[in-house]
Protein backbone atom coordinates (compact mmCIF):
# COMPACT_ATOMS: atom_id res chain seq x y z
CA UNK A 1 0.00 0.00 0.00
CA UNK A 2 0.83 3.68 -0.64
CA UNK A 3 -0.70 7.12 0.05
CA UNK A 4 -0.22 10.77 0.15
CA UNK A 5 -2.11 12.56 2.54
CA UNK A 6 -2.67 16.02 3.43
CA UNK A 7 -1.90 17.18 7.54
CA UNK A 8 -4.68 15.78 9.33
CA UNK A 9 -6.05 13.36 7.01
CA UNK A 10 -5.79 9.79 7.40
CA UNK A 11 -6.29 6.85 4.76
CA UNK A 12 -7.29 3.48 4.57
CA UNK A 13 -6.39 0.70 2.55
CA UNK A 14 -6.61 -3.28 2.56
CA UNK A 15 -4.37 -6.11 1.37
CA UNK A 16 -5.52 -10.10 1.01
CA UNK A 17 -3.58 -12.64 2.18
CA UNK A 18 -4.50 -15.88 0.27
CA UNK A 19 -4.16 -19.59 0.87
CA UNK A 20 -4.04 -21.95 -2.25
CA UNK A 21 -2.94 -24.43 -0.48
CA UNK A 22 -5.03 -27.70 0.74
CA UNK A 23 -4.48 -27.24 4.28
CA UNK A 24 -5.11 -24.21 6.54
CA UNK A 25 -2.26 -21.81 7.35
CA UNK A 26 -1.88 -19.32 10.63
CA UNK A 27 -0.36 -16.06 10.03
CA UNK A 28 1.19 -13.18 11.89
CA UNK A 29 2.44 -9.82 11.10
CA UNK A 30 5.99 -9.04 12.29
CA UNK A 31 5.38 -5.09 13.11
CA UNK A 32 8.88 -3.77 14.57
CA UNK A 33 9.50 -1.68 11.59
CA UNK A 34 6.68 0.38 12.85
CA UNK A 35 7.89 0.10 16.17
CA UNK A 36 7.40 3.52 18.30
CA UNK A 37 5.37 5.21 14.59
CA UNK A 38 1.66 6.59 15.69
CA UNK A 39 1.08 6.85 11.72
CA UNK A 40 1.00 3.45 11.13
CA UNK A 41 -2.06 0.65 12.25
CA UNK A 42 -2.76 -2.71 11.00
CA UNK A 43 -5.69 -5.04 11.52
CA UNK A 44 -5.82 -7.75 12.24
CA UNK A 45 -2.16 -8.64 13.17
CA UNK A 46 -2.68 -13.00 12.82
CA UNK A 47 -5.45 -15.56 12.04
CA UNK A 48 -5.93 -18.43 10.27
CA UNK A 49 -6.82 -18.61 6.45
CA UNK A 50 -8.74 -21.84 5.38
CA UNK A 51 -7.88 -23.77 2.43
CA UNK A 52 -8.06 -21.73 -0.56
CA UNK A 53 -9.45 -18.72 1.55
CA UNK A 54 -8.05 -15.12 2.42
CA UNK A 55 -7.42 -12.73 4.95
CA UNK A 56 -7.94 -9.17 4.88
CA UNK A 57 -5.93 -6.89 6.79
CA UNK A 58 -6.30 -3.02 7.21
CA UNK A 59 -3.92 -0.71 6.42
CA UNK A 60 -4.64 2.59 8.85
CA UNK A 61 -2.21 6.30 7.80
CA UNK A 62 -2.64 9.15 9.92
CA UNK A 63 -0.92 12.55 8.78
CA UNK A 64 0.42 13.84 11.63
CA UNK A 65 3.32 15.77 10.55
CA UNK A 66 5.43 16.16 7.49
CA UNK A 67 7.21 13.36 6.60
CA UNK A 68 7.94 10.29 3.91
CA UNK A 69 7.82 6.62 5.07
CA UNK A 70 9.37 3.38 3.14
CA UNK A 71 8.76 0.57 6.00
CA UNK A 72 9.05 -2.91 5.62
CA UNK A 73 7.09 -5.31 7.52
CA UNK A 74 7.09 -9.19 7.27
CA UNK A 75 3.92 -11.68 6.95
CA UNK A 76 5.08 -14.64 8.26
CA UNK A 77 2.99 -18.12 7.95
CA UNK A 78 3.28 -21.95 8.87
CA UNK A 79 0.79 -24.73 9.07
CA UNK A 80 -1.16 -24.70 12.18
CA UNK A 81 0.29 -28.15 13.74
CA UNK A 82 4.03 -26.86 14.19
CA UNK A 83 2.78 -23.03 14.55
CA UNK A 84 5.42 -20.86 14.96
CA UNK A 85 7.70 -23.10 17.47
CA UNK A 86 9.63 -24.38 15.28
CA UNK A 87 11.57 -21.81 13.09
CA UNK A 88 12.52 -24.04 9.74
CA UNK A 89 9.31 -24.31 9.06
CA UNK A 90 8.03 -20.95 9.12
CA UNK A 91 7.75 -18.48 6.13
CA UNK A 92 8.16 -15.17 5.53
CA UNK A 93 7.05 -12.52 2.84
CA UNK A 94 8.12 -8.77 2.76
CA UNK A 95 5.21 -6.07 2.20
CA UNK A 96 6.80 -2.73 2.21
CA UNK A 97 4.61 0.30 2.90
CA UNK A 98 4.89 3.58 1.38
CA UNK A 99 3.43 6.96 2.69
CA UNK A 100 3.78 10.52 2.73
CA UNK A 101 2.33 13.25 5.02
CA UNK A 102 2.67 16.85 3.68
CA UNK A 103 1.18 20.18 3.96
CA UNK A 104 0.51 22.76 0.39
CA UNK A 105 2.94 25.78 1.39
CA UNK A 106 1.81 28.75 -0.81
CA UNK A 107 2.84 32.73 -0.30
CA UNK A 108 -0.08 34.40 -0.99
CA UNK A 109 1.36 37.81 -2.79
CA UNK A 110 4.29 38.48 -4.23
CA UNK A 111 4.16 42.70 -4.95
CA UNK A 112 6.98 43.99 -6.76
CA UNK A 113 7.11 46.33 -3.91
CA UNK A 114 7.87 43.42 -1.71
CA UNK A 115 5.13 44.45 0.88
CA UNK A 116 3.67 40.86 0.38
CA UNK A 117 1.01 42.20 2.22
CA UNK A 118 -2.39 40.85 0.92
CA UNK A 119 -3.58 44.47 -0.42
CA UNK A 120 -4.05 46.60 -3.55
CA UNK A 121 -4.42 50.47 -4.27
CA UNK A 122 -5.35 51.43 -7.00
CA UNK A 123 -5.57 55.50 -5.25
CA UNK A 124 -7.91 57.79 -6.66
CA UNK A 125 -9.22 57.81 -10.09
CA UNK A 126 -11.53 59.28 -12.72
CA UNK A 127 -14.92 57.64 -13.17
CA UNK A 128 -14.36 55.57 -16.36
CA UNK A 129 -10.39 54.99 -15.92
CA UNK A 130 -8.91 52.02 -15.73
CA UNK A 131 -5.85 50.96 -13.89
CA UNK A 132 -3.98 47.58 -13.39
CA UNK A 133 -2.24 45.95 -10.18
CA UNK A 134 -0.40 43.01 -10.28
CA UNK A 135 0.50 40.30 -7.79
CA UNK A 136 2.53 36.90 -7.70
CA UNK A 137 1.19 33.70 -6.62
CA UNK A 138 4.01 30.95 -5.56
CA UNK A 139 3.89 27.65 -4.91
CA UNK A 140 6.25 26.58 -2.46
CA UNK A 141 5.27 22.71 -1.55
CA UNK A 142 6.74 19.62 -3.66
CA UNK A 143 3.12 19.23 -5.61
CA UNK A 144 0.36 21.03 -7.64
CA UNK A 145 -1.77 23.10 -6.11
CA UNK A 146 -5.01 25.40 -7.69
CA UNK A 147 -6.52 28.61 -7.19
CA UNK A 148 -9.80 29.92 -7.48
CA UNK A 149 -10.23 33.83 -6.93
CA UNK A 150 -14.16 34.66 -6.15
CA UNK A 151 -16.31 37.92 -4.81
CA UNK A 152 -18.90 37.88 -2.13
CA UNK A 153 -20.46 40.72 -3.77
CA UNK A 154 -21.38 41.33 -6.91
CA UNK A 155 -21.82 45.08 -6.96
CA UNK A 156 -17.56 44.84 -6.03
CA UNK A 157 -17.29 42.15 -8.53
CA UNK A 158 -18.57 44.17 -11.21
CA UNK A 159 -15.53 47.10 -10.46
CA UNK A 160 -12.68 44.32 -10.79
CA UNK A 161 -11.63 42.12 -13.16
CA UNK A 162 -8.66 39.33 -12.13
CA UNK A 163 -7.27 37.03 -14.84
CA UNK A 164 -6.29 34.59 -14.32
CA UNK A 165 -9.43 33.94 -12.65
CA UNK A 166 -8.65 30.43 -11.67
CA UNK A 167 -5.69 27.58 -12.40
CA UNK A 168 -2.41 25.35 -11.69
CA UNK A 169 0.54 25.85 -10.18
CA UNK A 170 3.41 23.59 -10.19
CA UNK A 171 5.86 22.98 -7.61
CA UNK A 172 8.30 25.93 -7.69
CA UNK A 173 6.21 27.92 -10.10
CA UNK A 174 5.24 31.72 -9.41
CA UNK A 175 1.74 32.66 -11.20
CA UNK A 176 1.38 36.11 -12.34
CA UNK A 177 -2.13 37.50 -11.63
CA UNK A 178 -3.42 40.94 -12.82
CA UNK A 179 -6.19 42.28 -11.49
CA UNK A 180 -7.86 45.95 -13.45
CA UNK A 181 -9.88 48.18 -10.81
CA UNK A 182 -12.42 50.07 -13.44
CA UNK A 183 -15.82 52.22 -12.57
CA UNK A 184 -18.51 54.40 -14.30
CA UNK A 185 -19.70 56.10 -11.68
CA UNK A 186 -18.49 57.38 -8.22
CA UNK A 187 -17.23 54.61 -5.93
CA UNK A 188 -15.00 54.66 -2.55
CA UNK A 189 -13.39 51.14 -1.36
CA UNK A 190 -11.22 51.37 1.33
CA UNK A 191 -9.57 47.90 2.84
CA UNK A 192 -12.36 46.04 0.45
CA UNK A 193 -12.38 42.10 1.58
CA UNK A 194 -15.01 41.10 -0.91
CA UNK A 195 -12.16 39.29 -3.09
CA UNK A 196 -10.77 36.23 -1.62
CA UNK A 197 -8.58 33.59 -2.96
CA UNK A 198 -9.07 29.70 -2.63
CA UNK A 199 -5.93 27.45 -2.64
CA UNK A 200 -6.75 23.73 -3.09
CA UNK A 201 -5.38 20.07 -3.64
CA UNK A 202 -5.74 19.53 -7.02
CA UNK A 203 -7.32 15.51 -6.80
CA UNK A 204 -9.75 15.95 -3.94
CA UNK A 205 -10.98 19.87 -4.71
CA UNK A 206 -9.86 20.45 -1.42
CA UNK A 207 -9.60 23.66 -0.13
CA UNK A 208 -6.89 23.99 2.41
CA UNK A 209 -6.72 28.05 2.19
CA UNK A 210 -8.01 30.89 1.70
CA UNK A 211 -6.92 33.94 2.34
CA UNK A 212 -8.63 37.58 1.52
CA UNK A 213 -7.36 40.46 -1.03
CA UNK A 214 -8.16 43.95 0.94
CA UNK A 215 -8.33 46.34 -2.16
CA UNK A 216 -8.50 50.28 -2.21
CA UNK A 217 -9.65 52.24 -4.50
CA UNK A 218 -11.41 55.41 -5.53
CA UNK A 219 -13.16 56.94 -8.69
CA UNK A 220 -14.60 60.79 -9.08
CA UNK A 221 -15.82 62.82 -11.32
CA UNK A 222 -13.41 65.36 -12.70
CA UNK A 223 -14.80 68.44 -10.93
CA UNK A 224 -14.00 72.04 -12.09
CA UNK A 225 -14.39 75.77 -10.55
CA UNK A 226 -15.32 78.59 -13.01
């Protein structure tokens, strides 16, 4: 068995252990490679498989911190009249288990300002102007991850437009989002939290993040004095 969980997640999977023979068998797992590991459960740990039957046995990973596991355990087996007393005539297959516990690492922004700080201005302009802000998006964990940028109000989603709306990033790779701040008629945001970003794990549509864009921005009517 092998899995790749997210912190805090935990997986299970199953394995058969089958008898062809005529007679019955008794089995046990040898566990001290997992000796002293909380990640790692397996159930049952012996039995008895009929002839031509099988045994199931639970395979139990819990994410608890960030980590990669290659174990080795042994299934060992011998017919049920010598047991496991006498050592020549007990068997032994290897089942190695592989598993991974890690958690998506994103930065948010990346201004060319290097504020980082989760906010655009866009200052004051004229009703009908446009203007353009851009940010980075960086993915700093070993695998994919996707973003999804959405308004809780229309009436703001109508002022801003943000392209790429929604995608991929690889491992390593820096998005480039722009986002243009246009009105036609008088409008005052100030610290605006009606954009948010969604970062999720690309298999399950899981989102693990999300984290808010505070925009400011104003737009006025070019006024004049005679």
């Amino acid at each position: 068995p092998a899995g790749r969980l997210l912190l805090g997640r935990s997986e299970q999977q199953e394995f058969a252990l089958r008898n062809p023979t005529h007679v019955p068998v008794v089995w046990r797992l040898d566990l001290a490679a997992l000796e002293g590991l909380a990640e790692f459960r397996l159930t049952p740990t012996e039995g008895t498989v009929a002839p031509g039957g099988a045994a199931r046995v639970s395979v139990f990973f819990n994410a608890l911190a960030d980590a990669e596991f290659e174990k080795e355990v042994g299934v060992e087996y011998a017919d049920p009249e010598s047991g496991f007393e006498v050592a020549e005539r007990v068997r032994r297959a290897p089942l190695k288990l592989r598993a991974e516990a890690y958690r998506i690492k994103a930065v948010a922004f990346e201004e060319e300002d290097g504020s980082n700080d989760n906010a655009l201005n866009f200052g004051t302009l004229r009703v009908g102007e446009e203007k353009v802000e851009h940010f980075g998006l960086r993915n700093l964990g070993k695998y994919d991850i996707t973003f999804d940028f959405r308004f809780r109000r229309p009436a703001v989603e109508r002022l801003l437009l943000v392209e790429p709306r929604a995608g991929r990033v690889g491992p390593g790779e820096r998005v480039e989002v722009a986002v243009l701040f246009v009105s036609e008629r008088e409008v005052r945001l100030r610290d605006n939290k009606d954009l948010s970003c969604l970062i999720a794990e690309p298999h399950t549509g899981e989102v693990i993040e999300e984290f808010q864009v505070a925009v400011t921005a104003q737009s006025a009517w070019s006024t004049f004095r005679l």
